[in-house]
C-alpha atoms as a PDB file:
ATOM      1  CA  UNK A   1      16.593   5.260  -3.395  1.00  0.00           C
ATOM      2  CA  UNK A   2      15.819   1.335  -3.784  1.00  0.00           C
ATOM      3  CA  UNK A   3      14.996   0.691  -7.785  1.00  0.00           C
ATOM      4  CA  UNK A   4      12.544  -1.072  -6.630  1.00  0.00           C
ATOM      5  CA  UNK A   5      11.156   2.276  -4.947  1.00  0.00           C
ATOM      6  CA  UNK A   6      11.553   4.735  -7.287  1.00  0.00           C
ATOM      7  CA  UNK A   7       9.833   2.137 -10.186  1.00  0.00           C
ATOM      8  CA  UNK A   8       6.546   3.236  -9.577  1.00  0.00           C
ATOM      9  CA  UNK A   9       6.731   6.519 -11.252  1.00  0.00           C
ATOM     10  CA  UNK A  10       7.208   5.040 -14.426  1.00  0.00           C
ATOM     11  CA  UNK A  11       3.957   3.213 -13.939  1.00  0.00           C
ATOM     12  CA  UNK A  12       1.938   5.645 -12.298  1.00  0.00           C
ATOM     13  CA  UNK A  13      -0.901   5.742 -14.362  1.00  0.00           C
ATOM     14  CA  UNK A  14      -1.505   1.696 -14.384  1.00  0.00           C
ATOM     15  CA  UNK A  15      -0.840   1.941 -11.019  1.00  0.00           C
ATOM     16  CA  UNK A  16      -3.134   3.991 -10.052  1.00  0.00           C
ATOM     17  CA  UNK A  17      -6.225   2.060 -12.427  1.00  0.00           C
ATOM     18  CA  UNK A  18      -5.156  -1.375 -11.178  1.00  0.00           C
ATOM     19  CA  UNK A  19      -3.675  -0.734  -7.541  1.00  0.00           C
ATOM     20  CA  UNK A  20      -7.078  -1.359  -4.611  1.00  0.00           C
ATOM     21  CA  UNK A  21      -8.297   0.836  -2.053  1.00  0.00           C
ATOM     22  CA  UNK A  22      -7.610  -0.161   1.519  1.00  0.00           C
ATOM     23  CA  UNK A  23     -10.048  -1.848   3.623  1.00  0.00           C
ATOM     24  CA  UNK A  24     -12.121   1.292   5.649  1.00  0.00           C
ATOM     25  CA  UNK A  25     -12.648  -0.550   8.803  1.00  0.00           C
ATOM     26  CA  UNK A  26      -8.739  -1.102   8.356  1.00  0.00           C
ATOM     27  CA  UNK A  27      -8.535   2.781   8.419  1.00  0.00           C
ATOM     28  CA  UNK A  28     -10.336   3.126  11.772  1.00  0.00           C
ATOM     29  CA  UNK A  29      -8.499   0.815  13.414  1.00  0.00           C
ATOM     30  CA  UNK A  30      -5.592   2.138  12.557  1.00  0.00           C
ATOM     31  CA  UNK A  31      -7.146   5.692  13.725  1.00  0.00           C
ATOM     32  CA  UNK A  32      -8.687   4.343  17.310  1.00  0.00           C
ATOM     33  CA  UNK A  33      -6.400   6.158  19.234  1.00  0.00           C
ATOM     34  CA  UNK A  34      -5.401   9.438  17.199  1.00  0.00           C
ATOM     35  CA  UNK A  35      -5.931  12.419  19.684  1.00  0.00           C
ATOM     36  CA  UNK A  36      -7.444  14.633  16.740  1.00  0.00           C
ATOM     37  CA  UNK A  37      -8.545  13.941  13.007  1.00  0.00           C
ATOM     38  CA  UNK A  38      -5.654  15.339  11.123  1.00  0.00           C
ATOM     39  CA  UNK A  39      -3.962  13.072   9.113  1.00  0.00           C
ATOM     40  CA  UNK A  40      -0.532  12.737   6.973  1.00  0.00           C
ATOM     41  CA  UNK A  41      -1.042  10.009   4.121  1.00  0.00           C
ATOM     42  CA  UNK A  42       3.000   9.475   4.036  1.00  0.00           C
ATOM     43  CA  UNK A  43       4.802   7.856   0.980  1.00  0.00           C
ATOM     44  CA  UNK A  44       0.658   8.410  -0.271  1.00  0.00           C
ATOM     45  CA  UNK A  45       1.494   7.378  -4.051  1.00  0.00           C
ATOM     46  CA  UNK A  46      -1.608   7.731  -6.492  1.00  0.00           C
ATOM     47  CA  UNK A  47      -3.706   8.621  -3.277  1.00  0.00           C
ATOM     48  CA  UNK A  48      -5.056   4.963  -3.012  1.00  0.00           C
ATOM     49  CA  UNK A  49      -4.991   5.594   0.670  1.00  0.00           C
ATOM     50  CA  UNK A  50      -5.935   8.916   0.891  1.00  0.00           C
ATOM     51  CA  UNK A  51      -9.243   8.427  -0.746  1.00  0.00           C
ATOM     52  CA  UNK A  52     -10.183   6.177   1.865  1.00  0.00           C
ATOM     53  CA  UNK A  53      -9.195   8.623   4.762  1.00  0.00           C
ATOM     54  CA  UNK A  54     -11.087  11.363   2.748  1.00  0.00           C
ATOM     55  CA  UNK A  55     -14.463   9.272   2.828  1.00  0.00           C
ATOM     56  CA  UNK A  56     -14.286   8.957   6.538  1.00  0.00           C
ATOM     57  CA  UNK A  57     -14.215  12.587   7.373  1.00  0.00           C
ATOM     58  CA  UNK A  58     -10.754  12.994   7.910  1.00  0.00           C
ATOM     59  CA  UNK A  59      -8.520  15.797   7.840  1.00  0.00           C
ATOM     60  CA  UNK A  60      -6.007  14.523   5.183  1.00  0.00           C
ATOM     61  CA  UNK A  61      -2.819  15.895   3.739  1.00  0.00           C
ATOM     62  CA  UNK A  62      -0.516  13.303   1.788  1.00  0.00           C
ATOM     63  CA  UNK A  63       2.823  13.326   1.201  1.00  0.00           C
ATOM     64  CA  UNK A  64       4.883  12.055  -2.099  1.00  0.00           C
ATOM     65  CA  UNK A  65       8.078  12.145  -3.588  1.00  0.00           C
ATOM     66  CA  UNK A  66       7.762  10.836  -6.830  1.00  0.00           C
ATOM     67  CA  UNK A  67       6.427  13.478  -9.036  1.00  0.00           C
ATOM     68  CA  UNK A  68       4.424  10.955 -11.654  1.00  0.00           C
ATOM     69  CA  UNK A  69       2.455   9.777  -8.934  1.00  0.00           C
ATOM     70  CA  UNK A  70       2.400  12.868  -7.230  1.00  0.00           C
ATOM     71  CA  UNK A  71       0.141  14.494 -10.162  1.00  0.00           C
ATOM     72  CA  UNK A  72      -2.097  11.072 -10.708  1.00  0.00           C
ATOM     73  CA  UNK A  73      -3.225  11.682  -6.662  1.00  0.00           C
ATOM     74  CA  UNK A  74      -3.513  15.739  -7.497  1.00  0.00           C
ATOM     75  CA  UNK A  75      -5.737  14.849 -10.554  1.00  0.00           C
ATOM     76  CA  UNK A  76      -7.788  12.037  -8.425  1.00  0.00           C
ATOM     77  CA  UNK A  77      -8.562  13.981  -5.293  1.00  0.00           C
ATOM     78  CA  UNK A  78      -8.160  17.722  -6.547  1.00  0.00           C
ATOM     79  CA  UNK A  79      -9.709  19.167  -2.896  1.00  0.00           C
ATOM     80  CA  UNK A  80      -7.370  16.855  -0.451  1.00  0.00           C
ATOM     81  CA  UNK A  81      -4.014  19.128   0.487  1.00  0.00           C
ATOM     82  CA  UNK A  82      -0.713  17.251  -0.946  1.00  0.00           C
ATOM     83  CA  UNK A  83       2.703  17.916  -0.679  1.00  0.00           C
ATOM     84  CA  UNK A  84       5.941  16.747  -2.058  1.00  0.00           C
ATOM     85  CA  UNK A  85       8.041  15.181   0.187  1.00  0.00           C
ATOM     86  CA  UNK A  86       9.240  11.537   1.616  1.00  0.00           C
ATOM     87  CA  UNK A  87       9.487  10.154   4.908  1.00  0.00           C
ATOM     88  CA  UNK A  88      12.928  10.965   5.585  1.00  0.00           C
ATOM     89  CA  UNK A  89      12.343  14.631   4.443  1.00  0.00           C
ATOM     90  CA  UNK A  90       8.411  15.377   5.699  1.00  0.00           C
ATOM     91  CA  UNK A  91       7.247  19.287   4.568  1.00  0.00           C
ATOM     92  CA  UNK A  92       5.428  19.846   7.633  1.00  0.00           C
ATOM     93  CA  UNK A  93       5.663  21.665  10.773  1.00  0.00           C
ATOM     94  CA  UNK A  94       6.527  20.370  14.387  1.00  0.00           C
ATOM     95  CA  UNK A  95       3.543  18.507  15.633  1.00  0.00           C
ATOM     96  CA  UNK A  96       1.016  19.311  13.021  1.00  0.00           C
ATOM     97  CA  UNK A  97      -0.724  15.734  12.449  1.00  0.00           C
ATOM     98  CA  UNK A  98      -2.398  13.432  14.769  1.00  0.00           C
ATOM     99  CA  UNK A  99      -1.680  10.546  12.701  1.00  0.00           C
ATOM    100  CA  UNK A 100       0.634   9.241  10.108  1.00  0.00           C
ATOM    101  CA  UNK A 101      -0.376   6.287   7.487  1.00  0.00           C
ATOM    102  CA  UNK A 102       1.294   4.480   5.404  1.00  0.00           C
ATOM    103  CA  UNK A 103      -0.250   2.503   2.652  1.00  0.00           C
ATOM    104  CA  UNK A 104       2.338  -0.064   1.157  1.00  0.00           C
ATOM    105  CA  UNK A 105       4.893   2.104   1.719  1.00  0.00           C
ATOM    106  CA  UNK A 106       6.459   1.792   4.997  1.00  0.00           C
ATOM    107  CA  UNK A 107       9.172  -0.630   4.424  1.00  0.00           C
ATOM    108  CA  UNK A 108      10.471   1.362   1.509  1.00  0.00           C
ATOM    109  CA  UNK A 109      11.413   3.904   4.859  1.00  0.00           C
ATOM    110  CA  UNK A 110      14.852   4.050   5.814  1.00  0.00           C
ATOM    111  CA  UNK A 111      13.430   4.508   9.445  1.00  0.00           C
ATOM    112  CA  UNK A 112      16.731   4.868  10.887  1.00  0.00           C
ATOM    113  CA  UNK A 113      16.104   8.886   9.307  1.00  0.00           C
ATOM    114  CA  UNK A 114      12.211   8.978   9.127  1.00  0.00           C
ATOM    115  CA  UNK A 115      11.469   7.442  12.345  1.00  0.00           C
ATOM    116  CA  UNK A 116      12.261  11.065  14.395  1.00  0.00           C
ATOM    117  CA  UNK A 117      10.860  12.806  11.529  1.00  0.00           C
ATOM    118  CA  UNK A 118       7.683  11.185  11.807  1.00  0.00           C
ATOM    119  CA  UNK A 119       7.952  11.535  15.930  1.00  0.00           C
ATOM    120  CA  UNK A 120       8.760  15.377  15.083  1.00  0.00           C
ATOM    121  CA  UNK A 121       5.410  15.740  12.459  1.00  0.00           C
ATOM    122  CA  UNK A 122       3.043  13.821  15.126  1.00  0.00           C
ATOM    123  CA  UNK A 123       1.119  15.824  18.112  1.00  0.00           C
ATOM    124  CA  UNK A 124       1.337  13.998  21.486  1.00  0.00           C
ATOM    125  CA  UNK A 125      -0.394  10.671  21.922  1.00  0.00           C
ATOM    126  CA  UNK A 126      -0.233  10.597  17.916  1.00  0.00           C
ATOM    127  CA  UNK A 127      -0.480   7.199  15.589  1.00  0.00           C
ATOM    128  CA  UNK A 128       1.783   5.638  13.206  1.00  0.00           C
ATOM    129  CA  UNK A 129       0.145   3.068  11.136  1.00  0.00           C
ATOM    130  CA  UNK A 130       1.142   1.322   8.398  1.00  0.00           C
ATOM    131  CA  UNK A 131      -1.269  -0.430   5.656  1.00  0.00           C
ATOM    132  CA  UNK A 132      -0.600  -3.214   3.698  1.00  0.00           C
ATOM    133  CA  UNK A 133      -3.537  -4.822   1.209  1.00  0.00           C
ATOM    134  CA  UNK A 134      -2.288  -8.267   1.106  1.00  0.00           C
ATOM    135  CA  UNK A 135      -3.474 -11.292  -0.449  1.00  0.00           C
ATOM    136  CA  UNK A 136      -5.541 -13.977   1.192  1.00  0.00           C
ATOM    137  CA  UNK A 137      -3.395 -17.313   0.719  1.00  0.00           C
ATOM    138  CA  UNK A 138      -5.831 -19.330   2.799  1.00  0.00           C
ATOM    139  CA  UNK A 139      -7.803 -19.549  -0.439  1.00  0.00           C
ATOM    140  CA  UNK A 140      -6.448 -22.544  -2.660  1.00  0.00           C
ATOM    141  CA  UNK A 141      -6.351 -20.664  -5.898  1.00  0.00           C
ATOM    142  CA  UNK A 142      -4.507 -17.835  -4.424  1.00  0.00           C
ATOM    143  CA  UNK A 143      -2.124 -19.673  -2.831  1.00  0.00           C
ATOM    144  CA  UNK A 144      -1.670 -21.453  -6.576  1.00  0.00           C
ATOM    145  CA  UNK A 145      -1.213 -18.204  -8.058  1.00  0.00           C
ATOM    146  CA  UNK A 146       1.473 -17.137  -5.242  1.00  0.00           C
ATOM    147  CA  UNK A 147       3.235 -20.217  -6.392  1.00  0.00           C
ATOM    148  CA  UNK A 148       3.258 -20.009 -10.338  1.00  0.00           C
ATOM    149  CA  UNK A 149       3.540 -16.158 -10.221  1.00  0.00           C
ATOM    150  CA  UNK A 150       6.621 -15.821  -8.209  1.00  0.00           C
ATOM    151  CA  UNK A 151       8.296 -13.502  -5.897  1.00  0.00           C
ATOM    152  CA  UNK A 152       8.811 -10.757  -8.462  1.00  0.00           C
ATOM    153  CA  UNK A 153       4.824 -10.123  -8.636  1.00  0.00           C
ATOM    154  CA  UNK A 154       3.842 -11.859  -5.034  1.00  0.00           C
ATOM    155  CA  UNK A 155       6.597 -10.739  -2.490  1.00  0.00           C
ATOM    156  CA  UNK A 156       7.730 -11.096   0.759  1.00  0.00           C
ATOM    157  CA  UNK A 157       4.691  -8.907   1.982  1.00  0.00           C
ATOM    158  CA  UNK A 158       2.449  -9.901  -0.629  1.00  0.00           C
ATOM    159  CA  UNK A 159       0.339 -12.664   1.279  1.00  0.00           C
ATOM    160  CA  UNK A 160      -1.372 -12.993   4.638  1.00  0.00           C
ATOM    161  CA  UNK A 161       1.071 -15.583   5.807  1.00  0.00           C
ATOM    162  CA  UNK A 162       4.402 -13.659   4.874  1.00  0.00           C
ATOM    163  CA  UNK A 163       3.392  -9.845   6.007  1.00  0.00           C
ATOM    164  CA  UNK A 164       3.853  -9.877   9.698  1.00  0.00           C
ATOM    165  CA  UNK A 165       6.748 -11.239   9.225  1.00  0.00           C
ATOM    166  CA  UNK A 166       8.573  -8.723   6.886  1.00  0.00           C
ATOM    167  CA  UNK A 167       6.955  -5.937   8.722  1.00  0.00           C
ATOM    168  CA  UNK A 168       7.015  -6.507  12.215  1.00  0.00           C
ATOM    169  CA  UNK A 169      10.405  -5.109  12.853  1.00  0.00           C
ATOM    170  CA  UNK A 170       9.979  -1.474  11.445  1.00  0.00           C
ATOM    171  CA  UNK A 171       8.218   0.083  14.758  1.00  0.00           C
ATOM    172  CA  UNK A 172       8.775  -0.658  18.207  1.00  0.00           C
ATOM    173  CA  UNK A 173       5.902  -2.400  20.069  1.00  0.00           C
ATOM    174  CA  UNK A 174       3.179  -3.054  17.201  1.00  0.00           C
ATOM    175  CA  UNK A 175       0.136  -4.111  17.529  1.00  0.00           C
ATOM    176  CA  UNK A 176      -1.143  -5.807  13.976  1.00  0.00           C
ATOM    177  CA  UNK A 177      -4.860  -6.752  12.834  1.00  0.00           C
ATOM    178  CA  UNK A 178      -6.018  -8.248   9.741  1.00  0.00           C
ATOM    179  CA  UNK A 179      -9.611  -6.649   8.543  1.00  0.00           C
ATOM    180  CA  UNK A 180     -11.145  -8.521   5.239  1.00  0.00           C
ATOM    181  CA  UNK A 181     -10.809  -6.593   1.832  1.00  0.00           C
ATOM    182  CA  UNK A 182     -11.152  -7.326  -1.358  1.00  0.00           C
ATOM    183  CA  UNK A 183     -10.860  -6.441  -5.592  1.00  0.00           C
ATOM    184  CA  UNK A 184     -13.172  -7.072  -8.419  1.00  0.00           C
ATOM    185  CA  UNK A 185     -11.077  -7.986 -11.376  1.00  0.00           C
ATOM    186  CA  UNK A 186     -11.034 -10.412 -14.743  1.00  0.00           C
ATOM    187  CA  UNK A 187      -8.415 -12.247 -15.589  1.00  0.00           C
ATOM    188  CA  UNK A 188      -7.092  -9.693 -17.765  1.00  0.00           C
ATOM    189  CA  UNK A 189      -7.055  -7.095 -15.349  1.00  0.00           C
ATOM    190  CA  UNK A 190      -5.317  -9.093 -12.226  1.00  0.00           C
ATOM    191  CA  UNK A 191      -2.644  -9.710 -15.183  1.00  0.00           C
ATOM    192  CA  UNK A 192      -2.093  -5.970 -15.299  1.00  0.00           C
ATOM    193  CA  UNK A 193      -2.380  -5.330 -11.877  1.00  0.00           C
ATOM    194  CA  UNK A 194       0.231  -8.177 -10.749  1.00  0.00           C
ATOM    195  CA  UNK A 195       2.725  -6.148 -13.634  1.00  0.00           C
ATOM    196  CA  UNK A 196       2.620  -2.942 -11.611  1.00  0.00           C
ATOM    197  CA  UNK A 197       4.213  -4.879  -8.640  1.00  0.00           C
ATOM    198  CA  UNK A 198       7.956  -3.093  -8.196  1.00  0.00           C
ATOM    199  CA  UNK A 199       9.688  -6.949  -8.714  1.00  0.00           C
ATOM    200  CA  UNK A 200       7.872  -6.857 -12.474  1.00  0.00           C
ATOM    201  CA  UNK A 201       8.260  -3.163 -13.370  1.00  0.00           C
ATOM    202  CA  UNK A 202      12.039  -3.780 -12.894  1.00  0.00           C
ATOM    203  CA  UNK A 203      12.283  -7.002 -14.898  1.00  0.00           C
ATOM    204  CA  UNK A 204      13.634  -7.490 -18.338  1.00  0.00           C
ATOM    205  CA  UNK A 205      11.185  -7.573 -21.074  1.00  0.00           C
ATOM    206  CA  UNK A 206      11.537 -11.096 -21.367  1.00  0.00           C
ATOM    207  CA  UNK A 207      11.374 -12.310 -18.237  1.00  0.00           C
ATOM    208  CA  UNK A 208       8.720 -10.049 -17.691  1.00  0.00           C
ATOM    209  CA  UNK A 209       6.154 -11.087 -20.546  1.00  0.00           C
ATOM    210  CA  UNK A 210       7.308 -14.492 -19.850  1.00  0.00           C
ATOM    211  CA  UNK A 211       6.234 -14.227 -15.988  1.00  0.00           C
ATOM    212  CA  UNK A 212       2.956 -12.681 -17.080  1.00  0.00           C
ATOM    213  CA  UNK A 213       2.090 -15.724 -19.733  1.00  0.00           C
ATOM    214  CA  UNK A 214       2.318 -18.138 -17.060  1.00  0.00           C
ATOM    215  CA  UNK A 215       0.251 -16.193 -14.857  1.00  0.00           C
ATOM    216  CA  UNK A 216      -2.259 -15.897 -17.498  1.00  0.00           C
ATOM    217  CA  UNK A 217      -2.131 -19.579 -18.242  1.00  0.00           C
ATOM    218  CA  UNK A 218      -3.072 -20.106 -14.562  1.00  0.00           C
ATOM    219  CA  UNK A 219      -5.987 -18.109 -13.897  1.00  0.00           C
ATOM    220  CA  UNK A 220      -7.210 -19.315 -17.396  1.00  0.00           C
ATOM    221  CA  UNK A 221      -6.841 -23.178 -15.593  1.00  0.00           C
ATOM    222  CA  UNK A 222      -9.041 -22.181 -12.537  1.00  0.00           C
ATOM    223  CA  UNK A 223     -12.557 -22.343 -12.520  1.00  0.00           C
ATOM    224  CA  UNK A 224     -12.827 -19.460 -10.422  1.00  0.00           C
ATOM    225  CA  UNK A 225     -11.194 -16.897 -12.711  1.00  0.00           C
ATOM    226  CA  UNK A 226     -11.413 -18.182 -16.362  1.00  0.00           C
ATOM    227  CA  UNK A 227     -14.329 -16.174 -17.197  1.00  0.00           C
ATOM    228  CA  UNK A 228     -15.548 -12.778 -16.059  1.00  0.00           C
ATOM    229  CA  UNK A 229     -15.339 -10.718 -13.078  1.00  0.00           C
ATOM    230  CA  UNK A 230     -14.389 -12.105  -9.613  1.00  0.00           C
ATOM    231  CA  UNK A 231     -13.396 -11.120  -6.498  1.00  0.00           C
ATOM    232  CA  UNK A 232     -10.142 -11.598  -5.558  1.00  0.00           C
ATOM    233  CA  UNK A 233      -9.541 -12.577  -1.789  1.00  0.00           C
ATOM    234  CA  UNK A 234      -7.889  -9.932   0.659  1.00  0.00           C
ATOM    235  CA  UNK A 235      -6.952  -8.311   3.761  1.00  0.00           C
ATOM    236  CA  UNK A 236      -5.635  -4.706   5.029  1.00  0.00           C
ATOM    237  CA  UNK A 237      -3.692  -5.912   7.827  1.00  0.00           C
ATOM    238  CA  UNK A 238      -2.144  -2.988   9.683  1.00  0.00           C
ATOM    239  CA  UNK A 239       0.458  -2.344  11.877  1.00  0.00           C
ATOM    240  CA  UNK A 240      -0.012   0.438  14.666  1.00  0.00           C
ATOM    241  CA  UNK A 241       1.816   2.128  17.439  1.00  0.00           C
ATOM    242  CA  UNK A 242       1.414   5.204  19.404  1.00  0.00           C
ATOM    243  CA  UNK A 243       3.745   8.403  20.032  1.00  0.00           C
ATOM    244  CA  UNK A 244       4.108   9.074  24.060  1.00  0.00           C
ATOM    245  CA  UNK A 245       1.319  11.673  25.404  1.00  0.00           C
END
């Protein structure tokens, strides 16, 4: 697995308290065309995700590997159904979901070996989505904090203008949307939230404290985020297709 991937684990509980929701009208896009309610939360984390499909009625299992997160989701959403399991690996029977989601977590797929298992898991006419909560760079302090933050806590599928790109290539005939989103935090808090990003949680010490003193620094510069709470500019864009009735 990518050591980028299997990071998260080690983090679970921050990530989990500093990771956001997704974006419910994001959810139900994503969902438009599902033959049937039943959903598989895949690669489902701390159950960030899975909360949202909860809240709109769904019929949700999810799906994890990494044990750490695994029990975080298990101790957030005791009544959803979870198993453990990955993408390339998925614990269910033949055609037993209409849908599957992803919420950040398709491009750590090798879809070479979990695009058929995901084909074998979904019903006819099913959905594959994929979620990502990225960061609204149209706004001038966000795009400043892209820039003194660096790629390590604001990747290549990090920011509105950079997703599409970086994801675009993982199903065959998308169709992507953008639905508005967004996190109340204090500077303090989008410090710790930025450090559960995989680039950070695999840094050196060093670099690492370093990278988050600049970023504190910044947000202490801007108006917008010196003092309080705020609300930091998003989207859930999501990337769809749909299995052959």
């Amino acid at each position: 697995m990518d050591q980028h991937a299997s990071s998260f684990g080690t983090a679970a509980v921050a990530y989990a308290e500093h990771r956001p929701d997704y974006a419910p009208a994001a959810a139900r896009w994503a969902l438009e065309h599902a033959p049937g309610p039943r959903v598989l939360d895949l690669g489902a984390g701390t159950g960030k995700l899975t909360g949202t499909l909860r809240a709109l009625g769904l019929d949700v299992v999810a799906a994890e590997p990494d044990p750490a997160m695994l029990a975080e989701l298990r101790g957030a959403l005791p009544g959803v159904r979870s198993v453990a399991g990955g993408a390339e690996a998925i614990p269910l029977p033949d055609g037993s979901v209409d849908a599957v989601l992803a919420g950040n977590a398709m491009h750590w797929f090798d879809m070479a070996v979990a695009g058929p298992e995901i084909a074998r898991v979904l019903a006819p006419g099913g959905v594959l989505a994929g979620l990502w909560n990225v960061l609204d760079d149209r706004v001038d302090w966000v795009a400043g904090l892209e820039r003194v933050s660096g790629s390590a806590a604001i990747g290549p599928r990090d920011t509105l203008r950079s997703w599409r790109a970086a994801t675009s290539h993982l199903v065959s005939a998308p169709e992507q949307a953008e639905f508005a989103h967004g996190q109340r935090r204090t500077a303090d808090s989008l410090v710790a939230t930025l450090g559960t990003r995989a680039g950070m949680l695999v840094m050196p010490e060093p670099e690492r404290a370093a990278a988050l003193g600049r970023i504190r620094d910044y947000l202490a510069s801007r108006p917008e985020t010196a003092t309080g709470e705020f609300t930091l500019p998003m989207l859930t864009g999501v990337l769809r297709t749909r299995q052959p009735g």
